[in-house]
C-alpha atoms as a PDB file:
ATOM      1  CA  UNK A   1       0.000   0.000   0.000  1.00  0.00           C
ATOM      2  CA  UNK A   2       1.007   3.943  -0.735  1.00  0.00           C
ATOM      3  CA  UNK A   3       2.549   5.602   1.872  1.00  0.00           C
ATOM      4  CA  UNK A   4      -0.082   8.672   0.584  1.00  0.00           C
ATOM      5  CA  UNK A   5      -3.378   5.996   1.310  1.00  0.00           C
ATOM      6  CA  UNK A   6      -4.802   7.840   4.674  1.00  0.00           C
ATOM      7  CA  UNK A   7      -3.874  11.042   3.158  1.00  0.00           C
ATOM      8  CA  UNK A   8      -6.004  10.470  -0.289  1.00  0.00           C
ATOM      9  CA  UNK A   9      -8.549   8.729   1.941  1.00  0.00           C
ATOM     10  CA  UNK A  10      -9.129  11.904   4.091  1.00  0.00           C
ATOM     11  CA  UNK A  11      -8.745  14.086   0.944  1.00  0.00           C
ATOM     12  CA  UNK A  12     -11.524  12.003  -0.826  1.00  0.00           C
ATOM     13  CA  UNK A  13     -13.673  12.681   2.723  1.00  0.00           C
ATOM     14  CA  UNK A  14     -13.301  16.300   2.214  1.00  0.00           C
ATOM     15  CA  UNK A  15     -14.497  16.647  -1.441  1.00  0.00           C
ATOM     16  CA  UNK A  16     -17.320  14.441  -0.916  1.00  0.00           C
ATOM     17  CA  UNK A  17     -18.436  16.576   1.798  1.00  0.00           C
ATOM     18  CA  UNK A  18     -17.502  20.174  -0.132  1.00  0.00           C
ATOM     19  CA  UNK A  19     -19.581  18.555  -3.101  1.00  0.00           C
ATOM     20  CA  UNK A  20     -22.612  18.099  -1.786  1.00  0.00           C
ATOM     21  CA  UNK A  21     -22.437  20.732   0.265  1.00  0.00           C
ATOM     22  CA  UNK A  22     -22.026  22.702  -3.365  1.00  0.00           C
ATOM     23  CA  UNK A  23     -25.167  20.752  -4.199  1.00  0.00           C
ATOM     24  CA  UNK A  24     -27.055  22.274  -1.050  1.00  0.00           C
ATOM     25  CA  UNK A  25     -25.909  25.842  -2.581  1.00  0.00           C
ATOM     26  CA  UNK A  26     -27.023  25.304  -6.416  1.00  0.00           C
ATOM     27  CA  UNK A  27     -30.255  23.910  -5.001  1.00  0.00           C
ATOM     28  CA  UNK A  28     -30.778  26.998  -3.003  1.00  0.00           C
ATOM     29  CA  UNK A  29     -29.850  29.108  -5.587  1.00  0.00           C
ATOM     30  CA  UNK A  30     -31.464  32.549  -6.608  1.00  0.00           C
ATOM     31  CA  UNK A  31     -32.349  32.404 -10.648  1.00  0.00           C
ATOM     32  CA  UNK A  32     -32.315  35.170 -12.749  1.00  0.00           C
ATOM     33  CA  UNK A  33     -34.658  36.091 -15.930  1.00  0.00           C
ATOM     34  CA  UNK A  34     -33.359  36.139 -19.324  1.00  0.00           C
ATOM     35  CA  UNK A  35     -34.747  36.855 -22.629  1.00  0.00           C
ATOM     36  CA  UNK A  36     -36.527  34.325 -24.950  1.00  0.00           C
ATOM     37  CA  UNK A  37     -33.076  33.450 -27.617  1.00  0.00           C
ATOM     38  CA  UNK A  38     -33.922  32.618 -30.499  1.00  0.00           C
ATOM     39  CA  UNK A  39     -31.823  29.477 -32.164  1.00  0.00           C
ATOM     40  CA  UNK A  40     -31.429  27.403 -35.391  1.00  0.00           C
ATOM     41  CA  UNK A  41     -32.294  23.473 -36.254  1.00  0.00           C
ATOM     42  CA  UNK A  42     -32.555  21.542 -38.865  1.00  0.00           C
ATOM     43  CA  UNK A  43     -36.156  21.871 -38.787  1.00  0.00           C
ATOM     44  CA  UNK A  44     -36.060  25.968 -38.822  1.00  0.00           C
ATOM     45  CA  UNK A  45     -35.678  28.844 -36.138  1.00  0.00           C
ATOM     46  CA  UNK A  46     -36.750  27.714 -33.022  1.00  0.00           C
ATOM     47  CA  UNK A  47     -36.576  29.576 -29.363  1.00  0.00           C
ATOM     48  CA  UNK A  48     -35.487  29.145 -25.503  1.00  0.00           C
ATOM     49  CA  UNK A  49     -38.850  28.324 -24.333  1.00  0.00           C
ATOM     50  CA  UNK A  50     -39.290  26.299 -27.194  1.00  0.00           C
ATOM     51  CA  UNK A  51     -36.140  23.870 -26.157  1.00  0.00           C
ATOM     52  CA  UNK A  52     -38.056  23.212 -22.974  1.00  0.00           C
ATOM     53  CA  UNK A  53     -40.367  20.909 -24.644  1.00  0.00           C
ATOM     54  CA  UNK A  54     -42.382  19.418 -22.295  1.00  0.00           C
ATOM     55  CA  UNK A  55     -40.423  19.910 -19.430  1.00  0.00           C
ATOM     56  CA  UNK A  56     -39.838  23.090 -17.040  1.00  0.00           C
ATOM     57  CA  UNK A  57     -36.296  22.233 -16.591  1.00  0.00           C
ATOM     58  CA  UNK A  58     -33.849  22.995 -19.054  1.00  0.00           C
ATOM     59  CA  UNK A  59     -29.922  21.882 -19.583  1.00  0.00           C
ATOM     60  CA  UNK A  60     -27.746  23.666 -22.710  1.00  0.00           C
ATOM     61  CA  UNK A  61     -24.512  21.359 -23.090  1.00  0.00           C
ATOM     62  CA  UNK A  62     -22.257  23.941 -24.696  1.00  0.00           C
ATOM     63  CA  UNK A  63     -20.281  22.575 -27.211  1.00  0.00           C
ATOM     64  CA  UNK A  64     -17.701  24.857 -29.226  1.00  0.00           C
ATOM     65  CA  UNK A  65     -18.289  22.748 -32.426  1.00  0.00           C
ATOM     66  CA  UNK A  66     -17.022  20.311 -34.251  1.00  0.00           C
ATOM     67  CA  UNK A  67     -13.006  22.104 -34.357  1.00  0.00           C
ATOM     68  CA  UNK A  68     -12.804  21.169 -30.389  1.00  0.00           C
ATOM     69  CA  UNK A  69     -11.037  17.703 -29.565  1.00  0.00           C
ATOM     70  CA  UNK A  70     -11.497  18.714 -26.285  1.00  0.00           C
ATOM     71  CA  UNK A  71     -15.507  19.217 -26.446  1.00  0.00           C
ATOM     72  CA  UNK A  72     -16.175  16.026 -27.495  1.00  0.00           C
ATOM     73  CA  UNK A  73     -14.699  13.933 -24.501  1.00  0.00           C
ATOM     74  CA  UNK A  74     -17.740  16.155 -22.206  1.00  0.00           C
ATOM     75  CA  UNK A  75     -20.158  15.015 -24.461  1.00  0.00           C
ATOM     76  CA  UNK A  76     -19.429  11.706 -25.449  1.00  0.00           C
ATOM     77  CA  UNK A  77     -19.882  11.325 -21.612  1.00  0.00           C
ATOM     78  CA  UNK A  78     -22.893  12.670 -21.610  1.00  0.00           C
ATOM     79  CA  UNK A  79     -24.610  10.617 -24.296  1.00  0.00           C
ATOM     80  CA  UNK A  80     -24.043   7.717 -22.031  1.00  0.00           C
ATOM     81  CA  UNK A  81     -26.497   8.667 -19.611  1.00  0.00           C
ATOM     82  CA  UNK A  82     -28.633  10.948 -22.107  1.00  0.00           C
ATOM     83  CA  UNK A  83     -31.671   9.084 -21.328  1.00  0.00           C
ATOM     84  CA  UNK A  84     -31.457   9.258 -17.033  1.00  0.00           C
ATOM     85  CA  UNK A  85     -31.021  13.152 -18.266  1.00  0.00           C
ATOM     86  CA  UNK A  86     -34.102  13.276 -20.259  1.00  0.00           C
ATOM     87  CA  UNK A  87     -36.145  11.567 -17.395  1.00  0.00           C
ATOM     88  CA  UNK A  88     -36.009  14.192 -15.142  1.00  0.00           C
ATOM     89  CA  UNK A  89     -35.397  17.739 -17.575  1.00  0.00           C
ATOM     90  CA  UNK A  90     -34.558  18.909 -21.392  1.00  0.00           C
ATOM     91  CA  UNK A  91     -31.527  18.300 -22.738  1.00  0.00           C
ATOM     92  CA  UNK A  92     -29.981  20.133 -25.608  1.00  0.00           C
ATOM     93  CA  UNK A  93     -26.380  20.514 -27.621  1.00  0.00           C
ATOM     94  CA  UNK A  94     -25.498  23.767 -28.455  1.00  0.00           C
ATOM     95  CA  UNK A  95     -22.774  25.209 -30.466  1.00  0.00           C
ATOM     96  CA  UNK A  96     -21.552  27.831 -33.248  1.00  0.00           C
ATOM     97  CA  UNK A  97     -21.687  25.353 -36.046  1.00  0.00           C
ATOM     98  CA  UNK A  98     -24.187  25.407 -38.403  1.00  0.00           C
ATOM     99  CA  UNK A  99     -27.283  22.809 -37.995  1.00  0.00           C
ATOM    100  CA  UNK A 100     -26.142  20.451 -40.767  1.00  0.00           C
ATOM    101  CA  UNK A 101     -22.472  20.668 -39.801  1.00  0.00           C
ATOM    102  CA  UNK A 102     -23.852  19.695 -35.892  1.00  0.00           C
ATOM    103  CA  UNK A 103     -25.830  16.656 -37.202  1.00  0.00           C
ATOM    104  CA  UNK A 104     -23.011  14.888 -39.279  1.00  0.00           C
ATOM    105  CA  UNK A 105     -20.678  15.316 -36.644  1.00  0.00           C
ATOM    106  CA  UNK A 106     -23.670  14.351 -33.944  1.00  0.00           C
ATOM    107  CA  UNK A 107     -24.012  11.150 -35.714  1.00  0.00           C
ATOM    108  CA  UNK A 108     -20.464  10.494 -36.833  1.00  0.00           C
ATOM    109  CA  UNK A 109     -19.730  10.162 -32.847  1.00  0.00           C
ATOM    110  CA  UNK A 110     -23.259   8.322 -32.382  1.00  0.00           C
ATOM    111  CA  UNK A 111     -24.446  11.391 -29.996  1.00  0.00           C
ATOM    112  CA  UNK A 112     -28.458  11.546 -29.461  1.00  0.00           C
ATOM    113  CA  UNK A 113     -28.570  14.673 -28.429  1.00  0.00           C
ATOM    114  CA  UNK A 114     -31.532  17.371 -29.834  1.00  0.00           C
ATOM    115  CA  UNK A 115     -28.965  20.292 -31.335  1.00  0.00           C
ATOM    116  CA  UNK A 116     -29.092  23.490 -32.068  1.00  0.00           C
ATOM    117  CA  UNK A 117     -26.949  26.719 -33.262  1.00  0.00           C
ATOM    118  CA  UNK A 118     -26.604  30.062 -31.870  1.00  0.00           C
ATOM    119  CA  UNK A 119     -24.545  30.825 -34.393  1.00  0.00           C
ATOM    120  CA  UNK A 120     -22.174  33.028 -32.150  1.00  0.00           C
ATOM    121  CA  UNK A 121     -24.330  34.937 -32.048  1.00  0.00           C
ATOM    122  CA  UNK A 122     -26.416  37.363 -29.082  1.00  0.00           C
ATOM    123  CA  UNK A 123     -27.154  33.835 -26.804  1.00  0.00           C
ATOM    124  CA  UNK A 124     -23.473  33.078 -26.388  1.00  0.00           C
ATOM    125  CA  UNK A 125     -22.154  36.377 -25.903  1.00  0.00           C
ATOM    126  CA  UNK A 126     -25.016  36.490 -23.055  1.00  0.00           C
ATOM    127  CA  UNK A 127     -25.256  33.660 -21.451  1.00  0.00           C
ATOM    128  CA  UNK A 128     -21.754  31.877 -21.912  1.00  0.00           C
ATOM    129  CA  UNK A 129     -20.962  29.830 -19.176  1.00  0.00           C
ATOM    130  CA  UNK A 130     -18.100  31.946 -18.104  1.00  0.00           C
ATOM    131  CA  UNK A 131     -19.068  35.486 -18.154  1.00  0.00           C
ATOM    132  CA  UNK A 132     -17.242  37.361 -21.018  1.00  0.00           C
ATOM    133  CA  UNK A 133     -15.536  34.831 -22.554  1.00  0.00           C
ATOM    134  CA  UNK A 134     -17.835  33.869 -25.635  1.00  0.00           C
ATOM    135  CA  UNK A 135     -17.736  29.747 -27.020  1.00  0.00           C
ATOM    136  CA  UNK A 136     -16.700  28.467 -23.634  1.00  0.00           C
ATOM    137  CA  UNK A 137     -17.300  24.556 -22.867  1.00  0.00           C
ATOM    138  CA  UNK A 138     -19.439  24.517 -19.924  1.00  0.00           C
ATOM    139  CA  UNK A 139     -23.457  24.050 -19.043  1.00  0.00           C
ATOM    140  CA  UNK A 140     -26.370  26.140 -18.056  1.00  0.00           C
ATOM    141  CA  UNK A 141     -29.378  25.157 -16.499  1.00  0.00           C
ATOM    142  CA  UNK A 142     -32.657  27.170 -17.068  1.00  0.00           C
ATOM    143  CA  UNK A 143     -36.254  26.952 -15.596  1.00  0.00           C
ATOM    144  CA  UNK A 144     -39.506  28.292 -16.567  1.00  0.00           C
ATOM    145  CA  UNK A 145     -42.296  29.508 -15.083  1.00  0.00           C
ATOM    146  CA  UNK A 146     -45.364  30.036 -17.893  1.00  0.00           C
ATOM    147  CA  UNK A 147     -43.547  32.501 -20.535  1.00  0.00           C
ATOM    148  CA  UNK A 148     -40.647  33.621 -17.849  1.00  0.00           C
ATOM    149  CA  UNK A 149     -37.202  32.244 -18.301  1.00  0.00           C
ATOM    150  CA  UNK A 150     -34.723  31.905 -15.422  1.00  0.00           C
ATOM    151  CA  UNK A 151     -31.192  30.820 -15.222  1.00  0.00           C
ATOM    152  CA  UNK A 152     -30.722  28.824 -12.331  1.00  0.00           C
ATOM    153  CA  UNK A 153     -26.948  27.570 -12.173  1.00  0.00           C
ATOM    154  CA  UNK A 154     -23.848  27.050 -14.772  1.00  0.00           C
ATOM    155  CA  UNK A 155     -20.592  25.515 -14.957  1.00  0.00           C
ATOM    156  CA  UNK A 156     -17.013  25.838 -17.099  1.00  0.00           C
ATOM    157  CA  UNK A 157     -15.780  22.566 -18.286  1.00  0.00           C
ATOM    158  CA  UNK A 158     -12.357  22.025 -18.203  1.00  0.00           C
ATOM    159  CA  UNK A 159      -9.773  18.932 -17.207  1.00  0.00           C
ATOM    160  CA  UNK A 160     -10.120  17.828 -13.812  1.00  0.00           C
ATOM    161  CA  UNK A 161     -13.631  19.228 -13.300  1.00  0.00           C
ATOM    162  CA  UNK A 162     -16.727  17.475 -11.652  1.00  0.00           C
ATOM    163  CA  UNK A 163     -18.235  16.503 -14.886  1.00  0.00           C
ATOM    164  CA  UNK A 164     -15.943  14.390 -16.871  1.00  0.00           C
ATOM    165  CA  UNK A 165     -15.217  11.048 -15.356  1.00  0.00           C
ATOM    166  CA  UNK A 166     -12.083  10.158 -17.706  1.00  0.00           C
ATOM    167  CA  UNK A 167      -9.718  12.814 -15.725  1.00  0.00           C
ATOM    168  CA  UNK A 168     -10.609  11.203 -12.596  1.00  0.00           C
ATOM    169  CA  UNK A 169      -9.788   7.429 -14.177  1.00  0.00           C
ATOM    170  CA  UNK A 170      -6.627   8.673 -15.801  1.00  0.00           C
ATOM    171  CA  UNK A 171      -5.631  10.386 -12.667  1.00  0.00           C
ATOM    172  CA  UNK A 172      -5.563   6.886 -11.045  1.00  0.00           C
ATOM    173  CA  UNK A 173      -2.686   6.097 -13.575  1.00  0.00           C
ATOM    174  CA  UNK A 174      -1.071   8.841 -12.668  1.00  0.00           C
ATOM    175  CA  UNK A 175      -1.886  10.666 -16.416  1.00  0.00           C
ATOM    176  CA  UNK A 176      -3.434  14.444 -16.417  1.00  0.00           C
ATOM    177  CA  UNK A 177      -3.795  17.288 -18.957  1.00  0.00           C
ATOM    178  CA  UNK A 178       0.163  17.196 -19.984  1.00  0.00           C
ATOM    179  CA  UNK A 179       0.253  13.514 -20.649  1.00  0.00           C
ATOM    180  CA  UNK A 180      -3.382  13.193 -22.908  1.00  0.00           C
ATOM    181  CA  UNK A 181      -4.847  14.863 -25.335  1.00  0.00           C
ATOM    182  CA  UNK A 182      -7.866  13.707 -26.802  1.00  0.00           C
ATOM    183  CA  UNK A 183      -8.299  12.666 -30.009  1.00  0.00           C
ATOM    184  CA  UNK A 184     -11.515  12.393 -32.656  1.00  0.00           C
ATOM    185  CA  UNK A 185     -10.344   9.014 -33.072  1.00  0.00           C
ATOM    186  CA  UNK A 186      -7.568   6.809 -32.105  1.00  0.00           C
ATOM    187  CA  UNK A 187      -6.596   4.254 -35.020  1.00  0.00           C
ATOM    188  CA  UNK A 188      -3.063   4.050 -35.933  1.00  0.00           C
ATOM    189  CA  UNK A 189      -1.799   2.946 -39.528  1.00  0.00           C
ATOM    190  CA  UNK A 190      -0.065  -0.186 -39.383  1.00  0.00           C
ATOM    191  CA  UNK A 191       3.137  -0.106 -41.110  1.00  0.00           C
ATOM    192  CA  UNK A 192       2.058  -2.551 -43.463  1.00  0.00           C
ATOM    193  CA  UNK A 193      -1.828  -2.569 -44.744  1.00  0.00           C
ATOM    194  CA  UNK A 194      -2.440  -5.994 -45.852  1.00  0.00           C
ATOM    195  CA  UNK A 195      -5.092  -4.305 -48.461  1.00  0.00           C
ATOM    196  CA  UNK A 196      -2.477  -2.446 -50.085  1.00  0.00           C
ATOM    197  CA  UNK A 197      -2.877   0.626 -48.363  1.00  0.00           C
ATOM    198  CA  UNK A 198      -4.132   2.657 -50.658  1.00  0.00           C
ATOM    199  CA  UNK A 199      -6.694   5.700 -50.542  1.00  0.00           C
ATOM    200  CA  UNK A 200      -6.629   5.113 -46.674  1.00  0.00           C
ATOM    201  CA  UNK A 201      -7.596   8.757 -44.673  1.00  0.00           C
ATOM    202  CA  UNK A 202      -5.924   8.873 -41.662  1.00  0.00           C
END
């Protein structure tokens, strides 16, 4: 055994008791209103309170788009437990790209989230999940009340953080930020195709 193990035992104590005591605070949090955004889909121009569907709860996952490596490892979590999500609130993916562009990279990485744009536009530069810094990874949760919008709590996502299990697992081997980057995919070429190895994208 570690010499550290009572040390990272107590540690492990003290940030399960900080996070749910976090929890308490979110929970108890005041909201504030915000206007109705307006966003695009594959279907046409939608709004906020039209992302709620049939729930009063709503999550944005913001993505930056299809250009961020990083993005994808957040939400490629996510889409394992989509459906617990959808049980309880609204779930949407939102990011600068396009609505085609989002579904064929949606769908290349088997994601089942409902997507939409905001184009980079008034939404992000309002409601970014880190105030003044417009395309940041992070999530915001909004509630409703009839036509009334609140936001009720948001957070920046970024190695290390609370909701992306794989730093926690590579952390265990020792491996952080400066040791793994993520990739879109993680095939290597062989040195020798057996098929020839021609017209082969890497």
């Amino acid at each position: 055994m570690s010499g550290n193990t009572d040390e990272i035992a107590a540690l492990e104590g003290e940030i399960f008791e900080l996070t749910m005591k976090l929890h308490e605070l979110r929970r108890k949090n005041d909201a504030a209103e915000v206007p109705n955004y307006g966003f695009e889909t594959q279907n046409g121009q939608t709004t906020l309170l039209d992302l709620f569907g049939d729930q009063d709860t709503l999550m944005l996952i913001h993505n930056m788009g299809q250009g961020c490596r990083w993005c994808t490892v957040w939400a490629d979590g996510f889409n394992g437990f989509l459906p617990h999500l959808e049980s309880a609130l609204s779930v949407v993916l939102v990011s600068k790209d396009a609505p085609d562009v989002q579904r064929r990279f949606a769908n290349a990485r088997g994601w089942r989230f409902r997507l939409a744009s905001h184009g980079g536009g008034t939404y992000i530069q309002e409601q970014s999940a880190q105030v003044g810094v417009n395309n940041m990874p992070g999530v915001v949760v909004y509630e409703r009340d009839g036509e009334t919008i609140t936001r009720k709590n948001s957070a920046v996502f970024g190695p290390g953080d609370l909701y992306c299990s794989l730093w926690h697992l590579l952390a265990l081997a020792g491996l952080g930020e400066p040791e793994f980057t993520p990739q879109f995919n993680y095939w290597r070429r062989p040195e020798k195709l057996d098929d020839g190895g021609e017209n082969v994208l890497d």
